[in-house]
Protein backbone atom coordinates (compact mmCIF):
# COMPACT_ATOMS: atom_id res chain seq x y z
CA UNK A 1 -66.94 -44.49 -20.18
CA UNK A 2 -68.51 -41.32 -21.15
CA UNK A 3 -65.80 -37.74 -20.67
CA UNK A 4 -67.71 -34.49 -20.68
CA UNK A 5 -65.50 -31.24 -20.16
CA UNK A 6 -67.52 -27.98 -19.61
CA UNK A 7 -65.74 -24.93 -20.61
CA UNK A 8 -67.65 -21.01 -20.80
CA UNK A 9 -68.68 -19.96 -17.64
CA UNK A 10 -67.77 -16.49 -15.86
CA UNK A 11 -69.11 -13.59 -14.28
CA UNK A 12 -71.41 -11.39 -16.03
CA UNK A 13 -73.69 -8.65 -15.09
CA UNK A 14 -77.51 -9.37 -14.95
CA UNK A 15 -78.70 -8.73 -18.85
CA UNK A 16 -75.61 -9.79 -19.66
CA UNK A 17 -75.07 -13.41 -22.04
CA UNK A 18 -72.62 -16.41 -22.01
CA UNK A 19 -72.31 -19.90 -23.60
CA UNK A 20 -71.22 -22.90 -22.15
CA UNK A 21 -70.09 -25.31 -24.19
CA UNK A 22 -69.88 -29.44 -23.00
CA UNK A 23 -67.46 -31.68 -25.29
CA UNK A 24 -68.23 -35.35 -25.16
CA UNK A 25 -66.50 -38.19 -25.93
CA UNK A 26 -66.98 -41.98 -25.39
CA UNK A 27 -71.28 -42.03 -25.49
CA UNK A 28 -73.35 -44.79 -27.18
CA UNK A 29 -76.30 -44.11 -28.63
CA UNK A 30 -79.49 -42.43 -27.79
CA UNK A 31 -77.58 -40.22 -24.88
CA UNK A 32 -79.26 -37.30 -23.44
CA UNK A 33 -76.90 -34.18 -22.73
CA UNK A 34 -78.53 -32.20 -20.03
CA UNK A 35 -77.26 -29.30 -18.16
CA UNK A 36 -78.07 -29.09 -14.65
CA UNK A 37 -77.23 -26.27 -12.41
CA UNK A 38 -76.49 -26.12 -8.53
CA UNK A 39 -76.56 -23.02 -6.48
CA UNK A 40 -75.15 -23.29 -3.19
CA UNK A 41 -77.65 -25.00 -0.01
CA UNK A 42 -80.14 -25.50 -3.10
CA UNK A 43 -80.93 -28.97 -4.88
CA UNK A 44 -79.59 -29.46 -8.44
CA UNK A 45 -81.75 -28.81 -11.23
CA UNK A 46 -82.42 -29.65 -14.50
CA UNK A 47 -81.89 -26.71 -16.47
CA UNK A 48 -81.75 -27.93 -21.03
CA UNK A 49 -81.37 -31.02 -22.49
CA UNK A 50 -81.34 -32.44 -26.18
CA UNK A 51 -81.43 -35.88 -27.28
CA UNK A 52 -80.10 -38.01 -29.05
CA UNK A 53 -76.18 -36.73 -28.91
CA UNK A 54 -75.09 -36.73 -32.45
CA UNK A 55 -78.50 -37.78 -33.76
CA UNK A 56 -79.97 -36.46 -36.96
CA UNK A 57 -82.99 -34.68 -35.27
CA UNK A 58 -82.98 -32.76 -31.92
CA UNK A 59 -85.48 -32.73 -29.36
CA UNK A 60 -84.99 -30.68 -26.71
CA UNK A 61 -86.75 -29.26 -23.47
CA UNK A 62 -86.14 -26.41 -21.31
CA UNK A 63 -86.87 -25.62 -17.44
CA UNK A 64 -89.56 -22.74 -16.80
CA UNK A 65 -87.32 -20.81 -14.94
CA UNK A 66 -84.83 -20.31 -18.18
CA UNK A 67 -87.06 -20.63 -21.26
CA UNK A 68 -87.21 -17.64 -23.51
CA UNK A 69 -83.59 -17.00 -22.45
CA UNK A 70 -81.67 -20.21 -22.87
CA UNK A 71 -81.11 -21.94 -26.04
CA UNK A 72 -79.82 -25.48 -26.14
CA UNK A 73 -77.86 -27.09 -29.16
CA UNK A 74 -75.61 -29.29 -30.61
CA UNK A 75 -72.19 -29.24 -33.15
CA UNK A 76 -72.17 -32.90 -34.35
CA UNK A 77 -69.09 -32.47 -36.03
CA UNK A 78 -67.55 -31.67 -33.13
CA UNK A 79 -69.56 -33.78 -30.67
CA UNK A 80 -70.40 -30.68 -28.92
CA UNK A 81 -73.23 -29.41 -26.90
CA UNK A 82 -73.90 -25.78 -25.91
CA UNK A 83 -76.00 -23.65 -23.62
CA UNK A 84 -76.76 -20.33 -24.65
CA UNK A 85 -77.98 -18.10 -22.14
CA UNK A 86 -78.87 -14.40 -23.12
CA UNK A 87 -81.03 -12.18 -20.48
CA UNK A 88 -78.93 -13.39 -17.61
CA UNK A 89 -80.13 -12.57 -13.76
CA UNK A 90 -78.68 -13.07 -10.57
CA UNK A 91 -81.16 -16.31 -9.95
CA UNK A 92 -78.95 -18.12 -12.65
CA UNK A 93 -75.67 -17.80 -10.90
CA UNK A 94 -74.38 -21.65 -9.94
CA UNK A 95 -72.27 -24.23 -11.00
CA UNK A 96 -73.54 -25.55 -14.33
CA UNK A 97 -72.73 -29.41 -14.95
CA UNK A 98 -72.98 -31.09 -18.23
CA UNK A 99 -74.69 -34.96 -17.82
CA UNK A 100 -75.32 -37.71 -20.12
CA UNK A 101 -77.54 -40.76 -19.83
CA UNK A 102 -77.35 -43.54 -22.58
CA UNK A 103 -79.42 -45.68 -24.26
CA UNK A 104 -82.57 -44.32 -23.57
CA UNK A 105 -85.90 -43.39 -25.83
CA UNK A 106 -86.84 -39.70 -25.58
CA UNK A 107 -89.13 -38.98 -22.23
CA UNK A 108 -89.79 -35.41 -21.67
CA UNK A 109 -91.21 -36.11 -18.34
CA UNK A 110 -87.82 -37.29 -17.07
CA UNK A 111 -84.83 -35.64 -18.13
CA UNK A 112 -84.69 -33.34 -14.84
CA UNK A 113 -83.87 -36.25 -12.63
CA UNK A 114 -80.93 -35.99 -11.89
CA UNK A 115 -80.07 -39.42 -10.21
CA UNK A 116 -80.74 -40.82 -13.35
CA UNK A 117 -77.56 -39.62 -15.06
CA UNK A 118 -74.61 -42.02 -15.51
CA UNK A 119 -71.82 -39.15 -16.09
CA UNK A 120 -70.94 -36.04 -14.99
CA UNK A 121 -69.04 -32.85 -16.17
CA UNK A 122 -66.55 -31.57 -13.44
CA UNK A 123 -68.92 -28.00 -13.94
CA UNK A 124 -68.13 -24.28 -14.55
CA UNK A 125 -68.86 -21.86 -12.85
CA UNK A 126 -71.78 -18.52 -13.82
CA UNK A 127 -72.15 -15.84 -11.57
CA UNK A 128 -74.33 -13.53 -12.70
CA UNK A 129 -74.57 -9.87 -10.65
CA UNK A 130 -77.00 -7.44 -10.15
């Protein structure tokens, strides 16, 4: 049973930055992180991920709607993930979730699906005003 705990978020004003930071514990290998974001009366969306979780190299992929701002990474000492996001605008407010999926081979055509993931973060919250 995987645990993620999101910790980071707050309010900010657009321009502003903030990191969110994921801690995981109980994954197996090959485990996507991915950090999905829900606004309210809009669908979830795939927002960073980076594979594998405590691997030795990272890939990693990015939505359009946050790349040049967001930065995804990982502390493997700590078996941590963060989400750095600089430039922020009002469009990024939500609930950010930290997910995991195991045992899978990197596929950067499919990490946004959400109903693919097998554990969830209980989210933080980014609101992000103009």
């Amino acid at each position: 049973q995987v645990n993620l705990v999101e910790s980071g978020g707050g309010s900010v004003q657009a321009g502003g930055s903030l990191r969110l930071s994921c801690a995981a514990s109980g994954y197996t290998s090959r485990t996507y992180v991915t950090w999905f974001r829900q606004a309210p009366g809009k669908e979830r969306e795939g927002v960073a991920t980076i594979w594998p979780l405590g691997g030795d190299t990272d890939f990693t992929a990015l939505s359009d709607s946050v790349k040049g701002r967001f930065t995804i990474s990982q502390d493997k000492t700590k078996d941590m993930v963060y989400l750095q996001m600089n430039s922020l605008k009002p469009e990024d407010t939500g609930m950010y979730y930290c997910a995991t999926k195991g045992n899978r081979r990197w596929d950067r055509s499919s990490w946004q699906n959400a109903h693919a993931y097998d554990s969830w973060g209980q989210g933080t919250q980014v609101t992000v005003s103009s």
